[in-house]
Protein backbone atom coordinates (compact mmCIF):
# COMPACT_ATOMS: atom_id res chain seq x y z
CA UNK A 1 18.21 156.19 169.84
CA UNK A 2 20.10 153.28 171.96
CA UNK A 3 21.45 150.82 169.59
CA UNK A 4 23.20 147.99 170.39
CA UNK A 5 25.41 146.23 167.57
CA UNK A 6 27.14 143.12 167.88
CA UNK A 7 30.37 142.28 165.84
CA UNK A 8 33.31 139.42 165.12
CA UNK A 9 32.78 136.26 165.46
CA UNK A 10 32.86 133.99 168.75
CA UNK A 11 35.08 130.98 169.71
CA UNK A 12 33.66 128.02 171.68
CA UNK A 13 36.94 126.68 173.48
CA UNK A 14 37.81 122.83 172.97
CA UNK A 15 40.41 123.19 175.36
CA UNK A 16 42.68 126.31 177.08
CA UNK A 17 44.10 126.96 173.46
CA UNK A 18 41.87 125.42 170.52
CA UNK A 19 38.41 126.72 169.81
CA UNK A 20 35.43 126.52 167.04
CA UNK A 21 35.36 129.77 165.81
CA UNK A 22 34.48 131.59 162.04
CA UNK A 23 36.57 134.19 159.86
CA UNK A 24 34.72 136.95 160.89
CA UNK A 25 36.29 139.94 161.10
CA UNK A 26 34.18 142.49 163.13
CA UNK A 27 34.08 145.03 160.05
CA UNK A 28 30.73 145.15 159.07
CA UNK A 29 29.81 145.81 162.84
CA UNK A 30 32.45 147.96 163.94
CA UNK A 31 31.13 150.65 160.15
CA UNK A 32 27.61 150.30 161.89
CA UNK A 33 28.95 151.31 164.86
CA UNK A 34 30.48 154.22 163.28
CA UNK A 35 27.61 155.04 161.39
CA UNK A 36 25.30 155.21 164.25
CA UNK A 37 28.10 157.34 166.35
CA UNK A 38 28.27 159.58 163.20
CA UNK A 39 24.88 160.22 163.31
CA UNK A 40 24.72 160.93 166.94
CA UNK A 41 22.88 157.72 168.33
CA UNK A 42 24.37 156.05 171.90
CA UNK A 43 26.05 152.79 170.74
CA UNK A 44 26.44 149.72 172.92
CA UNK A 45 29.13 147.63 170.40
CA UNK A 46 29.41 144.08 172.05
CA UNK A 47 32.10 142.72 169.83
CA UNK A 48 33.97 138.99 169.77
CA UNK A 49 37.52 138.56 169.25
CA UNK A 50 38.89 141.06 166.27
CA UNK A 51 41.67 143.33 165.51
CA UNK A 52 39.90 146.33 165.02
CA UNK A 53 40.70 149.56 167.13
CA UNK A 54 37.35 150.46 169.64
CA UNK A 55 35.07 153.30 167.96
CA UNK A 56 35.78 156.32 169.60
CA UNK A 57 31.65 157.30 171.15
CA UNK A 58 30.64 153.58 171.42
CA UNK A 59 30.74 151.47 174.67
CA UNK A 60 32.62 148.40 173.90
CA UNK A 61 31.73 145.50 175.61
CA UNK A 62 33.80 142.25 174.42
CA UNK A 63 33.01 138.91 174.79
CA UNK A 64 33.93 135.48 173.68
CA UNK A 65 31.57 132.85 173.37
CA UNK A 66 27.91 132.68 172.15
CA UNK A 67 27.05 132.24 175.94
CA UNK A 68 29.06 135.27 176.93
CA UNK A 69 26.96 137.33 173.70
CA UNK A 70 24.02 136.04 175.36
CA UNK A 71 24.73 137.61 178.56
CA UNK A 72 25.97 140.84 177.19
CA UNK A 73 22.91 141.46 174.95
CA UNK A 74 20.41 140.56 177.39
CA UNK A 75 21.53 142.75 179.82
CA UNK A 76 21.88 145.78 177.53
CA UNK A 77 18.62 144.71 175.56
CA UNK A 78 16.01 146.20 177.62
CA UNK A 79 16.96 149.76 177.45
CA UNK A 80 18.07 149.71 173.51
CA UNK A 81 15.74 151.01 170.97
CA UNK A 82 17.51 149.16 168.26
CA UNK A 83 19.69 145.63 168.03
CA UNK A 84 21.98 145.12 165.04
CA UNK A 85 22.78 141.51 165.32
CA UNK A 86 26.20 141.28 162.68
CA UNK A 87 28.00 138.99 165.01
CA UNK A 88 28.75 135.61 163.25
CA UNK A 89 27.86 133.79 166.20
CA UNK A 90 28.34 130.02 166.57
CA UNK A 91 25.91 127.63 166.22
CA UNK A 92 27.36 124.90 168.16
CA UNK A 93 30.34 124.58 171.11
CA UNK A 94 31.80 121.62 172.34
CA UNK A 95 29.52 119.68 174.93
CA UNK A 96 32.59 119.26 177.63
CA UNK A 97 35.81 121.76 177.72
CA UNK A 98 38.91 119.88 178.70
CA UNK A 99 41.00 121.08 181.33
CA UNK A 100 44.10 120.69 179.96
CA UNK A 101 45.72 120.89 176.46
CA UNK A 102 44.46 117.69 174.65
CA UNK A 103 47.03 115.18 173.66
CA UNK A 104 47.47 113.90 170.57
CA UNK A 105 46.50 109.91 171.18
CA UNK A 106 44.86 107.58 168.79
CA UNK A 107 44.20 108.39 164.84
CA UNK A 108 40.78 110.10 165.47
CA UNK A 109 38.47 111.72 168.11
CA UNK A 110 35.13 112.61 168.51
CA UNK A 111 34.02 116.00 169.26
CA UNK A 112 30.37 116.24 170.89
CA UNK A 113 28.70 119.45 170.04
CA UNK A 114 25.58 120.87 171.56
CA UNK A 115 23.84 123.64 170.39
CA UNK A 116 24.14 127.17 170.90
CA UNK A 117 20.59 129.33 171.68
CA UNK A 118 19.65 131.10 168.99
CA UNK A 119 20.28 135.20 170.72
CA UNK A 120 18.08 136.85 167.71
CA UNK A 121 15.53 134.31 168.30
CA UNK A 122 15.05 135.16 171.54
CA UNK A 123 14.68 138.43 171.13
CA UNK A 124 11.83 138.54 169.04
CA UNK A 125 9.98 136.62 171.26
CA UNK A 126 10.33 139.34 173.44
CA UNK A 127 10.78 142.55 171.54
CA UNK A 128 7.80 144.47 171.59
CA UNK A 129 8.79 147.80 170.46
CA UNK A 130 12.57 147.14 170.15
CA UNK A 131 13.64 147.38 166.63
CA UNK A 132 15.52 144.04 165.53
CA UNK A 133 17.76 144.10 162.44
CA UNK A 134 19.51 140.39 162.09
CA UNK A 135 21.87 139.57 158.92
CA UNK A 136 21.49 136.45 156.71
CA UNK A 137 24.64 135.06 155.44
CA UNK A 138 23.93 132.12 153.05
CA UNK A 139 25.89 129.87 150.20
CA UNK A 140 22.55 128.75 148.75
CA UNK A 141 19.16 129.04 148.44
CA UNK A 142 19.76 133.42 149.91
CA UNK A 143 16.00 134.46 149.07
CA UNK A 144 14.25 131.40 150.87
CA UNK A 145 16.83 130.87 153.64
CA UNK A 146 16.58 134.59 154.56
CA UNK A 147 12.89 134.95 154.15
CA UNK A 148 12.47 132.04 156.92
CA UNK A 149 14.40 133.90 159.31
CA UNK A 150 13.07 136.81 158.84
CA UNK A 151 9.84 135.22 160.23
CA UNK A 152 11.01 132.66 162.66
CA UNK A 153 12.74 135.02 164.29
CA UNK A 154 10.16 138.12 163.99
CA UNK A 155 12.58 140.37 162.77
CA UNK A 156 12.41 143.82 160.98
CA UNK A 157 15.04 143.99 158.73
CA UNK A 158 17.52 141.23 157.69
CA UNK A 159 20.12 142.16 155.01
CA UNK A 160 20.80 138.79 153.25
CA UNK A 161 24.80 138.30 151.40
CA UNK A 162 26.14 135.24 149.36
CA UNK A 163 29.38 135.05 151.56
CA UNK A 164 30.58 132.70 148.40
CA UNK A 165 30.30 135.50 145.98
CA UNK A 166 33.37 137.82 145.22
CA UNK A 167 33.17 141.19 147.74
CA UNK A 168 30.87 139.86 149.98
CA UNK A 169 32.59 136.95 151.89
CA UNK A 170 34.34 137.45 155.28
CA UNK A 171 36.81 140.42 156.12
CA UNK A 172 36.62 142.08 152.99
CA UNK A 173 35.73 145.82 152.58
CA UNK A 174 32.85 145.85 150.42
CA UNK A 175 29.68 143.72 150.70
CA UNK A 176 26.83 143.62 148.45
CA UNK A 177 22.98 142.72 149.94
CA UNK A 178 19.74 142.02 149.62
CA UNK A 179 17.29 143.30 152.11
CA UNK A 180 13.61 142.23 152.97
CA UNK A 181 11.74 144.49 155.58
CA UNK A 182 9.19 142.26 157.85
CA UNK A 183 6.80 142.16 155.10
CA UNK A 184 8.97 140.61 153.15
CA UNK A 185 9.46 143.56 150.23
CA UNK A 186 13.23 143.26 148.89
CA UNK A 187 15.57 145.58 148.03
CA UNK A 188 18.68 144.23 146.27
CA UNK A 189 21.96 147.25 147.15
CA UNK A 190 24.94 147.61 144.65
CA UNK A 191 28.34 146.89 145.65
CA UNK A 192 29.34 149.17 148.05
CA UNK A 193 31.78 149.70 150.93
CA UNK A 194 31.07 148.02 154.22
CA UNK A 195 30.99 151.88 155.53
CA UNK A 196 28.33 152.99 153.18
CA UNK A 197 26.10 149.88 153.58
CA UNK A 198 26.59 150.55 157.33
CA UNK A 199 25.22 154.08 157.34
CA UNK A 200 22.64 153.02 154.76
CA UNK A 201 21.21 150.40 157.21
CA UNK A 202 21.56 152.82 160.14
CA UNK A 203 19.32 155.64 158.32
CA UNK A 204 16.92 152.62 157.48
CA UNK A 205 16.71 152.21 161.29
CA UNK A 206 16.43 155.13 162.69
CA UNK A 207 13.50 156.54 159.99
CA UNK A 208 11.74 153.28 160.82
CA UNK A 209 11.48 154.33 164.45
CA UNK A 210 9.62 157.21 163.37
CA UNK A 211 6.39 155.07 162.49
CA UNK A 212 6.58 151.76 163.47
CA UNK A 213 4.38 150.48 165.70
């Protein structure tokens, strides 16, 4: 199978040296990267800013913005099999970039943000026989929040974490899910290493390509 897995987070640039951006680190990405490598799939990893090393068998195409993600995935998207959407990928940038550095001035400024599209979205309005994994990370409200994507954005698996809960927030090691296929059936996963989960969801993938239609 052709999988392509995106990773890290992105930054939307205020100016040449101060960007919106999340804590991200790439980790949970870069393992399902690994664990589709491991189990001989071609891997397209389009990855934001992290420092991790590249996975030796996976193309690694970096970007930096949710525009540049965009770009990336689109162009790789119609010849993949599978898209692993892990990226933490903005939801807003900054309406206008300035120039130059920005000046401290008066006491306050306002920051206009525009929305960022919504990359998984489009997707599944064009998917057909594409597999599309996306990944719900929520404070509040996980089971209803996730469920909602899952349909608005016509995906086939989401794995849903409380990033507030302890061993499942940002750059840690270890992450612990819930997962609803596009029925909506759930599957709640122990604790486990970021690598295990990884090779768990990549197994999940590649048997579901066997008879989904």
């Amino acid at each position: 199978m052709k999988f392509i897995i995106t990773a890290g987070p992105t930054r939307e640039f205020i100016d040449p040296f101060r960007f919106i951006s999340n804590p991200s680190s790439g980790k949970m990405g870069y393992a399902l990267a690994r664990a589709a490598v491991g189990r001989g799939q071609e891997v397209i990893l389009i990855s934001g800013p992290v420092e991790l090393p590249p996975i030796p068998g996976a193309v690694l195409v970096p970007v930096i913005s949710a525009l540049d993600m965009r770009e990336a995935v689109n162009s790789h998207f119609p010849y993949a099999d599978a898209v692993i959407m892990s990226a933490a990928v903005a939801d807003y940038r900054p309406e206008d970039k300035f120039l130059h550095k920005l000046k401290k001035g008066g006491a306050e400024i306002s920051l206009q943000l525009v929305r960022n599209p919504d990359i998984l979205e489009e997707l599944g309005q064009k998917k057909g026989d594409t597999i599309l994994v996306g990944f719900s990370a929520e404070t509040e409200n996980i089971i209803d929040n996730t469920l909602k994507k899952l349909k608005s954005k016509n995906l086939d698996l989401i794995i849903a974490n409380d990033i507030s809960a302890p061993g499942s927030g940002f750059a840690g090691d270890t992450n612990q899910v819930i997962v609803f296929d596009r029925r909506g059936m759930a599957d709640q996963w122990p604790m486990m290493s970021k690598d295990n989960l990884a090779d768990r969801i990549i197994k999940w993938t590649m048997d579901y390509s066997e008879f989904h239609v």
